[in-house]
Protein backbone atom coordinates (compact mmCIF):
# COMPACT_ATOMS: atom_id res chain seq x y z
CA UNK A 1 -3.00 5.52 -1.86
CA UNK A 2 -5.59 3.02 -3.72
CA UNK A 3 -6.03 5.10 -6.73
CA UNK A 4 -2.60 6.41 -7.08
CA UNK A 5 -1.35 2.81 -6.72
CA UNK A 6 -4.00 1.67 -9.89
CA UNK A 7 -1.83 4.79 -12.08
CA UNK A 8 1.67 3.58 -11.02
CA UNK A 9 4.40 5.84 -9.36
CA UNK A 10 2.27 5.87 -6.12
CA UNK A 11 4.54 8.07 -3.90
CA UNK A 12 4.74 10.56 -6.76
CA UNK A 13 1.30 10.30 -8.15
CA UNK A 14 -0.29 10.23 -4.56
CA UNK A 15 1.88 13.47 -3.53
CA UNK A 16 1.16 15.45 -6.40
CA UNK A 17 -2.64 14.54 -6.00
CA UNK A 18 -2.53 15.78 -2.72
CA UNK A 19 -0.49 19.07 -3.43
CA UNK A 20 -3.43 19.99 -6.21
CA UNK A 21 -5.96 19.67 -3.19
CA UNK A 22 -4.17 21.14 -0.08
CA UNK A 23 -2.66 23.84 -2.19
CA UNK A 24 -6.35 25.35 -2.75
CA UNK A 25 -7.30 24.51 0.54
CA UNK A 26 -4.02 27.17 1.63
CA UNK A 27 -2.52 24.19 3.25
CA UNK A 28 1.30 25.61 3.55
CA UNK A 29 3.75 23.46 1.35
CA UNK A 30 5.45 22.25 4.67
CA UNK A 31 2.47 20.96 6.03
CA UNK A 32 1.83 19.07 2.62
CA UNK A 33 4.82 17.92 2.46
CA UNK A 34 4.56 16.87 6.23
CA UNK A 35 0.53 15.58 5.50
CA UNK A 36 2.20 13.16 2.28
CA UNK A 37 5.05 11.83 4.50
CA UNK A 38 3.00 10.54 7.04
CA UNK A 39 0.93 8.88 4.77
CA UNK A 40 3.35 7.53 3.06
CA UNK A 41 5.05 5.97 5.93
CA UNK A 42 1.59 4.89 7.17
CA UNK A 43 1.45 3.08 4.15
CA UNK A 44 4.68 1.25 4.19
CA UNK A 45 4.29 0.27 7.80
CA UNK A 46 1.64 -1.78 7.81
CA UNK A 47 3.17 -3.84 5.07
CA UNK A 48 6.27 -4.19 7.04
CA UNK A 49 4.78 -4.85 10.23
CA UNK A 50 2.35 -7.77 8.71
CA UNK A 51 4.67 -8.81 6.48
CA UNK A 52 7.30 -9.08 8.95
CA UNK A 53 5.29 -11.66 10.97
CA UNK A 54 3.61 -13.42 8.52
CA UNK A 55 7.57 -13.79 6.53
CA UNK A 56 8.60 -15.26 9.50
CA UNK A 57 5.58 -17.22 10.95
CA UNK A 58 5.20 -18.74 7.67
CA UNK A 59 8.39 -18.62 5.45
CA UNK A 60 7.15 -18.71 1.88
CA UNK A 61 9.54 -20.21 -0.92
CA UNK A 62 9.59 -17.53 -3.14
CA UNK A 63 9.25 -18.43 -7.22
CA UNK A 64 12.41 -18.51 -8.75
CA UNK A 65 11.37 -16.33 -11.82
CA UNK A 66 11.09 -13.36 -8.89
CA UNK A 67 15.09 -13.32 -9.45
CA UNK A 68 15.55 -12.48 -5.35
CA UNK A 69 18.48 -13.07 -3.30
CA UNK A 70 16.50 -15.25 -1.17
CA UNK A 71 14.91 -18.62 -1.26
CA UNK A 72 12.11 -18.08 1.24
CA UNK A 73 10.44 -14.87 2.68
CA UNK A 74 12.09 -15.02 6.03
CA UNK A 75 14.95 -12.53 5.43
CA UNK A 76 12.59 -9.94 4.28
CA UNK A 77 10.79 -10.45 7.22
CA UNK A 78 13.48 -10.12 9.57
CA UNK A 79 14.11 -6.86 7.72
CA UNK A 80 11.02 -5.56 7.85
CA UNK A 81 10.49 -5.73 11.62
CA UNK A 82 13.59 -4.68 11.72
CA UNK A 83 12.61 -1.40 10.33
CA UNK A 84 9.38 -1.23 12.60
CA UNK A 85 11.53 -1.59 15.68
CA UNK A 86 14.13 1.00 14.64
CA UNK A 87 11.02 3.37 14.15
CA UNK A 88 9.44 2.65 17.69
CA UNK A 89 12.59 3.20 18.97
CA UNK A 90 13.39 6.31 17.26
CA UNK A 91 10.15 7.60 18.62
CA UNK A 92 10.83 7.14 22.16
CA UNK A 93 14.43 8.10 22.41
CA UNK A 94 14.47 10.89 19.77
CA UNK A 95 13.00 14.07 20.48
CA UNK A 96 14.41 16.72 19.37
CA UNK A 97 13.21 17.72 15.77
CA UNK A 98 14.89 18.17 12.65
CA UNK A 99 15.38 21.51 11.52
CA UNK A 100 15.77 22.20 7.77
CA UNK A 101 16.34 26.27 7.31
CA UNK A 102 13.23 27.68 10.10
CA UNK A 103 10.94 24.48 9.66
CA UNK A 104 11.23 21.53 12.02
CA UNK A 105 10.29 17.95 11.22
CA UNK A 106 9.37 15.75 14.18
CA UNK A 107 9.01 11.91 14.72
CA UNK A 108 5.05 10.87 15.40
CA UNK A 109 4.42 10.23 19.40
CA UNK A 110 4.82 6.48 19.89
CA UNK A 111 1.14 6.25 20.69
CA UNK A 112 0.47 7.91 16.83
CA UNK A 113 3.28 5.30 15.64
CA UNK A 114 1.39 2.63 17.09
CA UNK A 115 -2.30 3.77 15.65
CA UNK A 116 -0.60 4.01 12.40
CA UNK A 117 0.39 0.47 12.41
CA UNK A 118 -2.45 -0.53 13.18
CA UNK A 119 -5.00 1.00 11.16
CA UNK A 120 -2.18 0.40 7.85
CA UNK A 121 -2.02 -3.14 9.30
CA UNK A 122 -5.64 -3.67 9.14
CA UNK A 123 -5.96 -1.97 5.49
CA UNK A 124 -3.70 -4.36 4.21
CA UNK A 125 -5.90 -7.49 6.08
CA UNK A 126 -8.94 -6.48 4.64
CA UNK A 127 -7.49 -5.55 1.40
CA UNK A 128 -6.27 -9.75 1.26
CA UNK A 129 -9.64 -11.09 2.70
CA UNK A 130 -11.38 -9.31 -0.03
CA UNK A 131 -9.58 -11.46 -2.49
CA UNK A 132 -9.64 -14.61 -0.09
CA UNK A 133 -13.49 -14.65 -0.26
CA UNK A 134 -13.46 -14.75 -4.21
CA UNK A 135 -11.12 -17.24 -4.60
CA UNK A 136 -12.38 -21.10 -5.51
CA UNK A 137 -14.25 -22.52 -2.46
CA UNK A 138 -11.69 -25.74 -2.86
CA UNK A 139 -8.73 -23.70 -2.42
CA UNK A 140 -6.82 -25.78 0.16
CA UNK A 141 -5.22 -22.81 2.25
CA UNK A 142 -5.81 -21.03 5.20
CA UNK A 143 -6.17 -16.92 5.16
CA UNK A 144 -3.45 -16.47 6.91
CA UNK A 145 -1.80 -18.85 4.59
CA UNK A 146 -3.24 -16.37 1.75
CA UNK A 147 -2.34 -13.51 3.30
CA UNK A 148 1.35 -13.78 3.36
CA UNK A 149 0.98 -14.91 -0.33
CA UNK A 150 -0.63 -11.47 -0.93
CA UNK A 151 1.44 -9.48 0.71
CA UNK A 152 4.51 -11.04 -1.23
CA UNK A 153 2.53 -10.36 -4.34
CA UNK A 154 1.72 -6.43 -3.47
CA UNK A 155 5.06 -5.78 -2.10
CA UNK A 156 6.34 -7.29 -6.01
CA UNK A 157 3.66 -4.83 -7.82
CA UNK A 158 4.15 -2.10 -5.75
CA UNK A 159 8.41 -2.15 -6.16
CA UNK A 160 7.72 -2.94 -10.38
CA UNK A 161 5.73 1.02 -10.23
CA UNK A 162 3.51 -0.35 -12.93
CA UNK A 163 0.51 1.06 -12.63
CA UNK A 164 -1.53 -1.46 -10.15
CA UNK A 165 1.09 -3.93 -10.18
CA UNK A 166 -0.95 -4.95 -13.19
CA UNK A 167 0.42 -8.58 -14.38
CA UNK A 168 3.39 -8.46 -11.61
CA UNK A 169 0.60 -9.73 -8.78
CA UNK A 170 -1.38 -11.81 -10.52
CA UNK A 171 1.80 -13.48 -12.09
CA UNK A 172 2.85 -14.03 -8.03
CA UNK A 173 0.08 -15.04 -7.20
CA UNK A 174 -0.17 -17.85 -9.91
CA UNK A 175 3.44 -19.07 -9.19
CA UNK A 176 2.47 -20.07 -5.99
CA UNK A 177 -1.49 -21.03 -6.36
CA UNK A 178 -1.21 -22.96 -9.63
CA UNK A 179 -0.58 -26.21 -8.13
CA UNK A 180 -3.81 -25.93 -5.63
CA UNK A 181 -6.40 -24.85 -7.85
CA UNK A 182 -6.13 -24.24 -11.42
CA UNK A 183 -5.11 -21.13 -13.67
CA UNK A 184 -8.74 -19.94 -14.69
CA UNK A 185 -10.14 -19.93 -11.25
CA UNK A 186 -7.29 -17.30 -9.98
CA UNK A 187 -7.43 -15.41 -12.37
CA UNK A 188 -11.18 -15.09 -12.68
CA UNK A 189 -11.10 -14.21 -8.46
CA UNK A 190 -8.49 -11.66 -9.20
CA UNK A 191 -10.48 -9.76 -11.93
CA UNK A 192 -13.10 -9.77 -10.06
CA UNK A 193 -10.84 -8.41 -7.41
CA UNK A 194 -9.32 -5.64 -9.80
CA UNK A 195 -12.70 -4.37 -10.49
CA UNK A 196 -13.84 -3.96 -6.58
CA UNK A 197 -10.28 -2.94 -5.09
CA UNK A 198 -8.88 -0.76 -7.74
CA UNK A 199 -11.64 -0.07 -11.12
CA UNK A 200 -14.61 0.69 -9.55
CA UNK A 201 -12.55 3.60 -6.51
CA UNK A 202 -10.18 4.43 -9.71
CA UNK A 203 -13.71 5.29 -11.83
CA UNK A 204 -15.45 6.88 -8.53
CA UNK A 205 -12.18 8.92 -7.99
CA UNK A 206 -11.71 10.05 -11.34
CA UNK A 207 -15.46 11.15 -11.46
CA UNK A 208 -15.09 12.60 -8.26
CA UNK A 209 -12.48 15.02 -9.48
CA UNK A 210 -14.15 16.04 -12.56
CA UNK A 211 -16.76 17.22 -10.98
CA UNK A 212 -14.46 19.20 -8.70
CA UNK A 213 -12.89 20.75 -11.61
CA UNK A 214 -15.81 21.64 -13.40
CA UNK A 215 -16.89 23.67 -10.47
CA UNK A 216 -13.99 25.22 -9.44
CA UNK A 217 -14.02 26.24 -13.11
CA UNK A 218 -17.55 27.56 -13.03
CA UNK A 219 -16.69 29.52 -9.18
CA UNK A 220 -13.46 31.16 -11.35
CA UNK A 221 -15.81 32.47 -14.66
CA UNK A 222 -18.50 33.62 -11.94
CA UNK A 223 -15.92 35.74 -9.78
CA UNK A 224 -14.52 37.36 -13.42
């Protein structure tokens, strides 16, 4: 999801990413349909389930110029476990798939459910510390402190579908941090951050797939 987050239009940039791969691989369209679902829900749940906590562990005011119904993060919170417990639940209770013309769709087992929290969950914690540990020394906040910040940012940049959340985190980010530690110090920790997080897998990625295509070109000339 990294590099189709840096583009912008993740869930449709990701999926059609995958398709091009899984489609020469003669992955059947269901099952790549199936394969991009569950990573897109993977995704999304360990945002909600951190989130969720952290939202209402630690309610955040949230900056006025974000134009929200709410005041602090504690609503979204409450939604977002919400939406984890309605999926746990659906897990255990439903079991009988959906069938759409001769395919069937079924929930994950609740012991996949859980995994996929989990390792989404931890994505997302790493993902913060990395910017944690480049941020000023004197910053007076703890990482979980930082973390729900964070999230709050992502969860901004990833609903604006510009490409990286480019200018929509960092401006979240300095709404709330400005008063700690000054302007030049954030944003110097967050291009640094841009550069490890997103340029540098973007630039690996992109080279990544060139290659690929250049010799899938070369196999295609051979064969004729």
């Amino acid at each position: 999801m990294l590099d189709s987050d840096t583009i912008g239009f993740a869930w449709l940039t990701g999926s059609a990413i995958r398709y091009r791969f899984y489609s020469r691989w003669q992955v059947s369209k269901i099952a790549i349909a199936q394969i991009i679902a569950f990573v897109n829900f993977t995704f999304w749940l360990g945002m909600f389930a951190v989130a969720g906590l952290l939202f209402l562990i630690h309610p955040l005011v949230i900056p006025i110029q974000l134009h929200l119904p709410f005041t602090t993060v504690r609503p979204i919170g409450w939604i977002f476990l919400s939406l984890i417990v309605i999926y746990l639940i659906g897990s255990l209770v439903i079991h009988q798939p959906l069938v759409l013309r001769t395919h069937e769709f079924r929930l994950p087992s609740f012991q996949i459910l859980l995994m996929q929290i989990i390792i989404s969950s931890l994505d997302w914690m790493f993902a913060a510390a990395v910017l944690y540990s480049l941020l000023p020394n004197n910053l007076p906040l703890e990482y979980l402190d930082f973390l729900g910040i964070y999230l709050l940012a992502m969860l901004a940049g990833v609903v604006s579908n510009v490409p990286g959340g480019l200018g929509v985190f960092e401006t979240v980010i300095l709404l709330i941090l400005a008063t700690k530690v000054s302007a030049a110090a954030i944003l110097g920790s967050m291009l640094a951050y841009r550069g490890i997080y997103y340029f540098l897998p973007l630039l690996l990625a992109t080279a990544l797939l060139t290659f690929d295509e250049i010799k899938s070109i070369a196999r295609n000339l051979i064969k004729r």
